[in-house]
N, C-alpha and C. Protein backbone atom coordinates (compact mmCIF):
# COMPACT_ATOMS: atom_id res chain seq x y z
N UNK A 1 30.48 -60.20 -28.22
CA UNK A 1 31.14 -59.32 -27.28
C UNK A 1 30.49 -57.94 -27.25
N UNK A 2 30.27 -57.45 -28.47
CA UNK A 2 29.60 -56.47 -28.81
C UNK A 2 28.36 -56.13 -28.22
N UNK A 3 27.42 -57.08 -27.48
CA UNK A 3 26.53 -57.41 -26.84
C UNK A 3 26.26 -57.42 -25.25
N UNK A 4 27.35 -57.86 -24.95
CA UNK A 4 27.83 -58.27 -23.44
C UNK A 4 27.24 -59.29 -23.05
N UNK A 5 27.32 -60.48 -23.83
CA UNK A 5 26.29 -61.62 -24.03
C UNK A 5 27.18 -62.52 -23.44
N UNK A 6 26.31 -63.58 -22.39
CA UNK A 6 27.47 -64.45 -22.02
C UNK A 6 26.58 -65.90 -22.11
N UNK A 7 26.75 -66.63 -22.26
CA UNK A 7 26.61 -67.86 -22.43
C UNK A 7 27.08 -69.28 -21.44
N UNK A 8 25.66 -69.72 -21.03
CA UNK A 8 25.85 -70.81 -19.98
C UNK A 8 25.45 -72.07 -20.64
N UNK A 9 26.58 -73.23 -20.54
CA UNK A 9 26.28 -74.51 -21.13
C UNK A 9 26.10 -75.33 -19.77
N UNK A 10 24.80 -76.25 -19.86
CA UNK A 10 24.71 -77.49 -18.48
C UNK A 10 25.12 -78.53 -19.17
N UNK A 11 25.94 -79.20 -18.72
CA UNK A 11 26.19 -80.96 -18.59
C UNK A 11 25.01 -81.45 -18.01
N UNK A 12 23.68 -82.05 -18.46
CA UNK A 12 23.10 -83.13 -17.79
C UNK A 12 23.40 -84.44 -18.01
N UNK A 13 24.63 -85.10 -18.67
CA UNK A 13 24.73 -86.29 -18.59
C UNK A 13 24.30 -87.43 -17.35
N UNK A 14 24.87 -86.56 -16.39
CA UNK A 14 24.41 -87.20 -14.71
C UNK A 14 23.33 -86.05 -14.38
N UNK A 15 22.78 -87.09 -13.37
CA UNK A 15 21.21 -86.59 -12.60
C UNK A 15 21.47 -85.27 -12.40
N UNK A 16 21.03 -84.25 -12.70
CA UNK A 16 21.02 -82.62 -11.78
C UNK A 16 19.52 -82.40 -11.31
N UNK A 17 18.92 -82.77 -10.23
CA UNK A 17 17.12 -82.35 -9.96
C UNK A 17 17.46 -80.90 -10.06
N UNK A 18 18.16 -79.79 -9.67
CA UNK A 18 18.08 -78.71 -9.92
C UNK A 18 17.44 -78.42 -11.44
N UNK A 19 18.63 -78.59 -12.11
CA UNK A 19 18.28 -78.54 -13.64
C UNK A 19 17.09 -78.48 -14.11
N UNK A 20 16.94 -79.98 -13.72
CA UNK A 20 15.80 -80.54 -14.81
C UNK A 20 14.67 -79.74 -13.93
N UNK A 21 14.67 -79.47 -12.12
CA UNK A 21 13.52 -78.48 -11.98
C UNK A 21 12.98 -77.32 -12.90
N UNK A 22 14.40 -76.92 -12.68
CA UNK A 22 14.71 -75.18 -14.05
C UNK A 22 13.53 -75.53 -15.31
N UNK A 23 13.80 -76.40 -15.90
CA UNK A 23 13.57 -76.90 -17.22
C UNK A 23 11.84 -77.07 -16.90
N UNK A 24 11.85 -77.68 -15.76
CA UNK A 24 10.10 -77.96 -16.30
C UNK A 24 9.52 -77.22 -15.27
N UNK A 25 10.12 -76.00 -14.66
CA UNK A 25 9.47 -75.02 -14.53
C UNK A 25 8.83 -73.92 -15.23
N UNK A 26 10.07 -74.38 -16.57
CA UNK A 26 9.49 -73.54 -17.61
C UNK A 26 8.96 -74.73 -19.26
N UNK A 27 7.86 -75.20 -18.27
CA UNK A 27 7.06 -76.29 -19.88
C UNK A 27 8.00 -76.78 -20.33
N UNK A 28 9.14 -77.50 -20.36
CA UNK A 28 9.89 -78.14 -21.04
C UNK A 28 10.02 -79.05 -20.42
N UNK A 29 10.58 -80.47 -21.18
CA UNK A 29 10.61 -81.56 -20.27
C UNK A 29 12.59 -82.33 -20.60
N UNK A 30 13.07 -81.28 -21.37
CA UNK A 30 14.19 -81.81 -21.23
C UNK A 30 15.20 -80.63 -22.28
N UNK A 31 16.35 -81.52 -22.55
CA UNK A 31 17.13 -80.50 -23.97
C UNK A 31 16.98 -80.75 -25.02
N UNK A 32 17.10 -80.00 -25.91
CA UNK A 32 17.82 -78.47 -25.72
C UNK A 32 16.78 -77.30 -25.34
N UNK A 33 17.33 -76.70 -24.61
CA UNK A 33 16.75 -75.60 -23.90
C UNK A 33 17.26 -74.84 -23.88
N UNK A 34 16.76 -73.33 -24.41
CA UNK A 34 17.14 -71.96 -24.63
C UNK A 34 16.71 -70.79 -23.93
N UNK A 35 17.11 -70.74 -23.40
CA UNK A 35 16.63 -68.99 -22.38
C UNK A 35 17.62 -67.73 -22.31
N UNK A 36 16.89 -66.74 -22.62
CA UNK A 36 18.10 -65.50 -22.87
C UNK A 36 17.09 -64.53 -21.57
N UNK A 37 18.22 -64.26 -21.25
CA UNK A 37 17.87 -62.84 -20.30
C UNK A 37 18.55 -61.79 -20.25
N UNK A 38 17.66 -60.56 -19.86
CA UNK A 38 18.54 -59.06 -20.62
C UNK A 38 17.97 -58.19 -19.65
N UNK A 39 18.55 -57.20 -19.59
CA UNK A 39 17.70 -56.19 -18.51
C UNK A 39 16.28 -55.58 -18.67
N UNK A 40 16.11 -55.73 -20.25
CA UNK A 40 14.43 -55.41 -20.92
C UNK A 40 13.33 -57.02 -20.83
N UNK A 41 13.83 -58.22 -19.93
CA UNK A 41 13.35 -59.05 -19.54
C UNK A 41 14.30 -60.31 -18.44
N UNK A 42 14.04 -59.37 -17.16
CA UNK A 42 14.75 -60.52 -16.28
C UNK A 42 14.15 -61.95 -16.37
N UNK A 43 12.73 -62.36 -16.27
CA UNK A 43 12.68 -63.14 -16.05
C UNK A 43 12.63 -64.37 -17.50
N UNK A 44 13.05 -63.69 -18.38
CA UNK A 44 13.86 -64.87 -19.42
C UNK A 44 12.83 -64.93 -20.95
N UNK A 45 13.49 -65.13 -21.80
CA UNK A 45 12.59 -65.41 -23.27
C UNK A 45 12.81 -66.41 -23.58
N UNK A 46 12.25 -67.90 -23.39
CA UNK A 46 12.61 -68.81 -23.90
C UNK A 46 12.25 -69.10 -25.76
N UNK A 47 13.30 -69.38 -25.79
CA UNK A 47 13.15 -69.89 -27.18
C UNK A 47 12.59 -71.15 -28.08
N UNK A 48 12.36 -71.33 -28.99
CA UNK A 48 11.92 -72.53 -29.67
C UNK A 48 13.53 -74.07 -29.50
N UNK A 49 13.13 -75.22 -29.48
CA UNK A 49 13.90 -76.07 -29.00
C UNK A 49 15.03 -76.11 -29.59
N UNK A 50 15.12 -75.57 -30.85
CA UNK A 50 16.53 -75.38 -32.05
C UNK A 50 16.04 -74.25 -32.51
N UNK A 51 17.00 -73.19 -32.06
CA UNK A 51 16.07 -72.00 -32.37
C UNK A 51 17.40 -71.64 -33.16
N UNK A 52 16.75 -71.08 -34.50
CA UNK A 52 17.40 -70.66 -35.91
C UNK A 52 18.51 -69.35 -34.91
N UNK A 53 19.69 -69.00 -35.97
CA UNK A 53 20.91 -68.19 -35.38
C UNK A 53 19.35 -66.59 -35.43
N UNK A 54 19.14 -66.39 -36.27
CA UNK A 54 18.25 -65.08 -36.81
C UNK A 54 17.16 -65.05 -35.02
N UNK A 55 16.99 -66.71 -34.48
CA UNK A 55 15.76 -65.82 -33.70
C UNK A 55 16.57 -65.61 -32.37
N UNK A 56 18.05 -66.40 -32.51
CA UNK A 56 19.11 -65.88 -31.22
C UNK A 56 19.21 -64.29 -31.26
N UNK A 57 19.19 -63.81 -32.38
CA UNK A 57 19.76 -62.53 -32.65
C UNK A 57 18.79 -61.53 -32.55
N UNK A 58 17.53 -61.68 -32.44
CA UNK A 58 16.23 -61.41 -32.43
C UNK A 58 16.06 -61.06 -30.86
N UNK A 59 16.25 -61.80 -30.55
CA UNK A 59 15.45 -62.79 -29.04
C UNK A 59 16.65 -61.50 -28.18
N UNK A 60 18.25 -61.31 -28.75
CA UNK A 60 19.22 -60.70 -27.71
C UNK A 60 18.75 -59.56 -28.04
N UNK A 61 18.01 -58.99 -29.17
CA UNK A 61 18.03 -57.38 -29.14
C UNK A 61 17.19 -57.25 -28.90
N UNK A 62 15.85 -57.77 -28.26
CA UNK A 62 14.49 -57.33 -27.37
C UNK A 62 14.47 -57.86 -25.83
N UNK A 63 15.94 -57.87 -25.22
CA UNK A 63 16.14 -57.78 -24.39
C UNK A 63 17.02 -56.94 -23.64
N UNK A 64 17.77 -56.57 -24.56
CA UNK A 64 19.12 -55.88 -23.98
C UNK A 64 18.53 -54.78 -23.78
């Protein structure tokens, strides 16, 4: 909260082509997929595929 951090979860159980565009627009070919965006980087920091709590916390304060 402290952050003003908000958090988006996708359901791909069923087909989304949107989605999965998102996803391998950015080199990935599926989940889990991590992207943080902040006003010190609109267009996104993606993260490693299980990315440790330390590089979430990392990743939000070189963006905000």
């Amino acid at each position: 909260k402290e952050n003003n951090v908000k958090f988006v979860e996708i359901d791909i159980t069923r087909k989304n082509d949107k989605v999965m565009k998102f996803i391998h627009e950015h080199s990935r070919v599926g989940i889990p997929f991590t992207i943080i965006y902040g006003p010190k980087n609109k267009s996104g920091m993606l993260l490693s595929e299980i990315p440790e709590v330390s590089e979430i916390i990392k990743a939000i304060d070189l963006v905000k």
